[in-house]
Protein backbone atom coordinates (compact mmCIF):
# COMPACT_ATOMS: atom_id res chain seq x y z
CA UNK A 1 11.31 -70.75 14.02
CA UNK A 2 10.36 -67.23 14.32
CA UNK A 3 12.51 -64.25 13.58
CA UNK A 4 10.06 -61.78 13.78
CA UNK A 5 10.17 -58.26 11.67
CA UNK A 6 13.66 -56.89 12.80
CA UNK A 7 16.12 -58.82 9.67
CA UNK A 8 13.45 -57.59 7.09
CA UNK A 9 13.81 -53.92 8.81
CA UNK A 10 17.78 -54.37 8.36
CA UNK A 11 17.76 -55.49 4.92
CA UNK A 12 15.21 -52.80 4.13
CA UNK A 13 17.77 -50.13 5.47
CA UNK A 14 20.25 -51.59 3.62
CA UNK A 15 18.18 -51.89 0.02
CA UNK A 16 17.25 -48.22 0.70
CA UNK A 17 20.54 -47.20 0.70
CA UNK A 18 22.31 -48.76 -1.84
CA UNK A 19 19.27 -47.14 -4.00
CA UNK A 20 19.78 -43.73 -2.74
CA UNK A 21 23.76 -44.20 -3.21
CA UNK A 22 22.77 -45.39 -6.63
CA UNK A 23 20.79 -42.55 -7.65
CA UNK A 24 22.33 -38.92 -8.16
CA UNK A 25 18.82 -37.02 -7.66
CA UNK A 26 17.80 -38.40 -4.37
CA UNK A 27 22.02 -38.44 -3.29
CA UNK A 28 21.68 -34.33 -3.03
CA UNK A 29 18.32 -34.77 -0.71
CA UNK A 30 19.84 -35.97 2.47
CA UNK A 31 22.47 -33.21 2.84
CA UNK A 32 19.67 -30.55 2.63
CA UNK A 33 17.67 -31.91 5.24
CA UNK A 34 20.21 -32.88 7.69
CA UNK A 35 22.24 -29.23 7.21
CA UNK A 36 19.43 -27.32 6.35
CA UNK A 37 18.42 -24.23 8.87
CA UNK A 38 15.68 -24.76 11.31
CA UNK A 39 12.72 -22.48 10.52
CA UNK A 40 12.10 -19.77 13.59
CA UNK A 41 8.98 -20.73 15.51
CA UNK A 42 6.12 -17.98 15.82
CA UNK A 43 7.38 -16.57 19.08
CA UNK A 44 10.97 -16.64 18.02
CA UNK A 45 10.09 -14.67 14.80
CA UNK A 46 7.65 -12.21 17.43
CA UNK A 47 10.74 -11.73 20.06
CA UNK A 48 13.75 -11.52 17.43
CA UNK A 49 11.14 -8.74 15.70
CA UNK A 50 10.63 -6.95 18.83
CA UNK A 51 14.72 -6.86 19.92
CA UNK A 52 15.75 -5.58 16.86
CA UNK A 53 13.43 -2.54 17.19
CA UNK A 54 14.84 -2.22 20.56
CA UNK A 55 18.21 -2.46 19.26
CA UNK A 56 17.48 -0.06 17.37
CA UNK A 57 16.37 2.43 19.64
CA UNK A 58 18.64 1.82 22.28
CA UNK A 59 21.46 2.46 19.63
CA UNK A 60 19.88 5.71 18.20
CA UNK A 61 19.31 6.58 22.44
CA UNK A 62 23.22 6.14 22.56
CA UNK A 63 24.62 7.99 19.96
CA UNK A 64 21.83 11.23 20.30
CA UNK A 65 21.15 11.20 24.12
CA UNK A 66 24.73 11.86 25.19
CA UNK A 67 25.67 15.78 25.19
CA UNK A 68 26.99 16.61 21.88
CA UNK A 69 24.56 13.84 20.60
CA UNK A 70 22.93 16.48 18.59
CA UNK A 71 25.13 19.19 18.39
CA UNK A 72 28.22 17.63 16.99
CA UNK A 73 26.98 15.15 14.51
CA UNK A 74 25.28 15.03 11.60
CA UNK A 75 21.92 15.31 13.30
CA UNK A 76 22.61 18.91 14.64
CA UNK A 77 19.26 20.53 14.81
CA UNK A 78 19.83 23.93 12.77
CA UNK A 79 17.72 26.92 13.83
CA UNK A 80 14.05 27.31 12.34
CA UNK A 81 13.25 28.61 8.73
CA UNK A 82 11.55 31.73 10.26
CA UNK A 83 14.08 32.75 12.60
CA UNK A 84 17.74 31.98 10.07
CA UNK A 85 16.86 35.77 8.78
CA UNK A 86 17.21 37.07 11.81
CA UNK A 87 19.88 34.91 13.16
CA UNK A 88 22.24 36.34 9.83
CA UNK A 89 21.22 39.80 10.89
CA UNK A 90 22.45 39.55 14.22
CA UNK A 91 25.18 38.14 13.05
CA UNK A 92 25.90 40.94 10.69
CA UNK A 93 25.22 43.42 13.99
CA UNK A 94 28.17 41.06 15.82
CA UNK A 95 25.67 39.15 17.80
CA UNK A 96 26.88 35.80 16.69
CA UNK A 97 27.60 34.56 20.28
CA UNK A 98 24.27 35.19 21.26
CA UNK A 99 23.10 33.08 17.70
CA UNK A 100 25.35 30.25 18.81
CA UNK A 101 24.14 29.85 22.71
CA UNK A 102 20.67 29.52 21.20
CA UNK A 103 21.39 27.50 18.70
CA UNK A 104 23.18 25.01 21.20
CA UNK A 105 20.22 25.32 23.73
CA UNK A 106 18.11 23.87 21.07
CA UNK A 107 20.55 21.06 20.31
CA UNK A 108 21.11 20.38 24.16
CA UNK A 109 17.08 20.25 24.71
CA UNK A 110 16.98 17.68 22.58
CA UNK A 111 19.94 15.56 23.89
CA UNK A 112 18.28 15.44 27.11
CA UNK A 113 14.54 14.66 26.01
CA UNK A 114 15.76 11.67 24.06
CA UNK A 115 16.50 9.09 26.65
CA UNK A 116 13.49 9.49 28.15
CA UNK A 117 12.07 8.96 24.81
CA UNK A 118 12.52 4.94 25.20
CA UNK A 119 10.07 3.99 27.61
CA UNK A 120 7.58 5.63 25.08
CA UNK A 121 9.37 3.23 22.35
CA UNK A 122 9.19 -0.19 24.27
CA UNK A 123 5.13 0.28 25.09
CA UNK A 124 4.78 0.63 20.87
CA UNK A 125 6.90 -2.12 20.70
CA UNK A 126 5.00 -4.34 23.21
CA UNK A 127 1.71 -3.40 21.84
CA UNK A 128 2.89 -4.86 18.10
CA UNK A 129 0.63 -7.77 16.57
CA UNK A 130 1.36 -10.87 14.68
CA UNK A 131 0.38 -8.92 11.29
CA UNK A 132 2.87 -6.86 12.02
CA UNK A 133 5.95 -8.74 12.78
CA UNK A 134 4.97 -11.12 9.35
CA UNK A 135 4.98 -7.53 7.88
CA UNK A 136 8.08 -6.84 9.20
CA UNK A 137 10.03 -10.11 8.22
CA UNK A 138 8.80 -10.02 4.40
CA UNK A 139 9.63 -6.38 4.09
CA UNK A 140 12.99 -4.41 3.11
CA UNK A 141 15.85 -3.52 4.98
CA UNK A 142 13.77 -0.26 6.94
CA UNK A 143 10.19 -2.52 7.24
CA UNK A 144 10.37 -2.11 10.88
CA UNK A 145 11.49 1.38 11.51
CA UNK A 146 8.81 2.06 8.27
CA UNK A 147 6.40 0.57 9.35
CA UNK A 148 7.15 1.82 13.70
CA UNK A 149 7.04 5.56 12.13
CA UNK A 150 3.78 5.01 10.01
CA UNK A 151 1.94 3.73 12.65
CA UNK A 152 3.11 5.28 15.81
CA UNK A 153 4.32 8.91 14.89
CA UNK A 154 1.92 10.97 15.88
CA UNK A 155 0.75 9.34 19.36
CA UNK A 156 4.89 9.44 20.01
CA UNK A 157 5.14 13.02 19.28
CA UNK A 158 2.55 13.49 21.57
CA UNK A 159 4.02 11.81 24.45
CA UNK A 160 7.48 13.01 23.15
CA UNK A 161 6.85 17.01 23.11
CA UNK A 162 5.77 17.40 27.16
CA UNK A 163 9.13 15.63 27.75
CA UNK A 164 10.68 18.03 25.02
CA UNK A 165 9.06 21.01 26.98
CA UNK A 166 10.71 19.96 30.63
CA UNK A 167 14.22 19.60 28.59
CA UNK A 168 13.68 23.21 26.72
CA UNK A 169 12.90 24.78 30.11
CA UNK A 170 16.51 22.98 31.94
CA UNK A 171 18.25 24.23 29.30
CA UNK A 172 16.36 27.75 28.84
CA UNK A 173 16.27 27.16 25.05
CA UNK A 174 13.21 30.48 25.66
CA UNK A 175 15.38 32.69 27.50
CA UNK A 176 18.19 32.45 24.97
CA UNK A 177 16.09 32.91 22.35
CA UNK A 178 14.61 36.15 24.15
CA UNK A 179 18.46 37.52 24.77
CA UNK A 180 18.84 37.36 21.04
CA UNK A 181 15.75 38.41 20.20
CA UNK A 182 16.54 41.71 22.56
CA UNK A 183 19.79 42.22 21.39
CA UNK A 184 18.71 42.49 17.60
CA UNK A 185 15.65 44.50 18.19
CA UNK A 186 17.69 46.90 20.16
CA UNK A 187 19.82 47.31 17.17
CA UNK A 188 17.57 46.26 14.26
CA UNK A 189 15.43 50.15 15.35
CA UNK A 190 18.27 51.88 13.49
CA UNK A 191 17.98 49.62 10.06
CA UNK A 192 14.30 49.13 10.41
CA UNK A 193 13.95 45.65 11.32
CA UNK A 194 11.91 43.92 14.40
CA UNK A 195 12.44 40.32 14.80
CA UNK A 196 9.61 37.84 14.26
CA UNK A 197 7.86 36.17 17.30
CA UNK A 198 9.01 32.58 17.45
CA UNK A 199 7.24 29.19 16.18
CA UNK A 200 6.74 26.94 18.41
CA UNK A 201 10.03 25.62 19.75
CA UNK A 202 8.88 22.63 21.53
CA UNK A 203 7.64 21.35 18.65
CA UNK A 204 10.23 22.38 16.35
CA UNK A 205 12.56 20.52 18.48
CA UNK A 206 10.39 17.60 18.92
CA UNK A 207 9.61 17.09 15.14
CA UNK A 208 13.36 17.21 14.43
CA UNK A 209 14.64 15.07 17.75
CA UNK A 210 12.06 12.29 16.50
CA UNK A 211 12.99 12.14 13.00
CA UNK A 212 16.52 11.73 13.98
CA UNK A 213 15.56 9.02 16.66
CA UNK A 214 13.80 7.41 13.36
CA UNK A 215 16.64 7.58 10.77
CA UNK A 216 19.13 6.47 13.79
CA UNK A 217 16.96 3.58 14.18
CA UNK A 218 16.72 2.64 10.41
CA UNK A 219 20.30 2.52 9.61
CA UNK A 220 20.77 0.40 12.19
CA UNK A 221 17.66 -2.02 11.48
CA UNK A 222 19.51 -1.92 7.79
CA UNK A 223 22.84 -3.53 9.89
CA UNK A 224 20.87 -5.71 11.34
CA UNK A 225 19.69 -7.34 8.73
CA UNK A 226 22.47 -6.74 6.19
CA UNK A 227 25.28 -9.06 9.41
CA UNK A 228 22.77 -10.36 11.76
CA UNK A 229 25.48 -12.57 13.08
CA UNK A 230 27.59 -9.77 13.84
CA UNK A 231 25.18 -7.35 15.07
CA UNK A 232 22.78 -9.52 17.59
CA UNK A 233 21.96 -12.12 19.67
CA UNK A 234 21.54 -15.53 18.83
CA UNK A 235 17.69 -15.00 18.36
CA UNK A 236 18.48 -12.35 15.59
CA UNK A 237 21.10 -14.09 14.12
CA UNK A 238 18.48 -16.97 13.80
CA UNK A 239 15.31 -15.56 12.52
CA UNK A 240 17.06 -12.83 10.40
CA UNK A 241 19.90 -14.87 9.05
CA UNK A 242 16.95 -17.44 8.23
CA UNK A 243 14.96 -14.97 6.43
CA UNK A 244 17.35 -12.76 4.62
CA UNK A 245 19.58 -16.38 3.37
CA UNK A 246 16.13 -18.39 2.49
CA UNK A 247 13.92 -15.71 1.29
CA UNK A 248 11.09 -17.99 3.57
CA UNK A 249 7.63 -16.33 4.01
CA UNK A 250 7.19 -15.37 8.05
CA UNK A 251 5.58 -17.96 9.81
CA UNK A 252 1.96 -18.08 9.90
CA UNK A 253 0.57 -18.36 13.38
């Protein structure tokens, strides 16, 4: 009579684990496998990498691009070296007033330039490589925003500052300046003092609105990765949680 291979397959499931129950080494192997986190795939690690720059930026867009973004936090944009000597002059001549509505002019241009700022963002984040997002993964807590501002700095300030120069022109950051400007040289004559010309505000503004966008976007790359569950979706909460709890190399592709 033939029974064919199916009682030997039984009894060798049964042998094999009575063995395993048998032996405390190989006990401990089949409860890391079965509950054991999934590596993320290439394209998961890519896409979670890419959303949590975007978190980022949309959350630095949200806290600085609303009016007061600038002016009322800890990001206020103070006025330039060159031009605090004459702003404490004119406020020693009782000009203060006119010190304060340029000061806020340069704080509002910058509020309004930075939510234009993201489209600028999402093409650098598009454009990212494989290299980079492996880069990204294995690095510390600011590898993304690091490695965002070392290799995209200057071509965003150059975008950024034409968008900076539309926002300084709405909120006449230049014709506050020249009201102060006019007000102390009228009275500076009788001490001896002329005010200096101005740097260049667009670019003052546009070096400081970018660094804050940068910082904003680090601390909260440093959340992301510190919680993941709390602070994403489930992609981040995957590929982050994965690589913060295993210390796994990135995938290679």
């Amino acid at each position: 009579m033939r029974f064919g291979l199916r009682p030997y397959f039984v009894l060798f499931v049964l042998a094999s684990t009575v063995f395993i129950s048998g032996c405390p080494m190989l006990q401990g192997i089949a409860p890391v496998v079965e509950s054991g986190p999934q590596a993320p795939t290439t394209m998961e690690s890519q896409t979670a990498t890419r959303q949590a720059l975007l978190q980022g930026v949309n959350a630095a867009v949200a806290v600085l691009g609303k009016e007061g973004g600038f002016s009322s936090t800890a990001y206020r944009l103070p006025l330039p070296e060159n031009l605090r000597q004459t702003a404490e002059r004119a406020r020693a001549m009782g000009l203060g007033r006119y010190v304060d509505d340029f000061e806020m002019s340069l704080n509002r241009a910058a509020e309004k330039a930075v939510p234009e700022a993201v489209d600028v963002f999402k093409t650098s984040v598009a454009q990212m490589s494989f290299q980079d997002v492996v880069a990204i993964l294995q690095g510390g807590e600011h590898a993304a925003t690091d490695y965002f501002k070392r290799t995209s700095e200057a071509q965003l300030e150059a975008r950024f500052k034409p968008i900076v120069t539309r926002a300084t022109s709405q909120v006449g950051v230049t014709e506050q300046y020249k009201k102060l400007s006019e007000k102390v040289a009228y009275y500076g004559r009788l001490v001896g003092y002329e005010p200096p010309v101005p740097t260049d505000l667009d670019g003052y503004i546009t070096n400081e609105a970018t660094g804050a966008l940068f910082d904003k976007m680090a601390k909260e790359e440093a959340l992301i990765r510190q919680d993941p569950v709390a602070r994403g979706t489930q992609l981040l909460k995957k590929v982050f949680g994965f690589y913060t709890d295993s210390g796994s190399s990135a995938p290679q592709p």
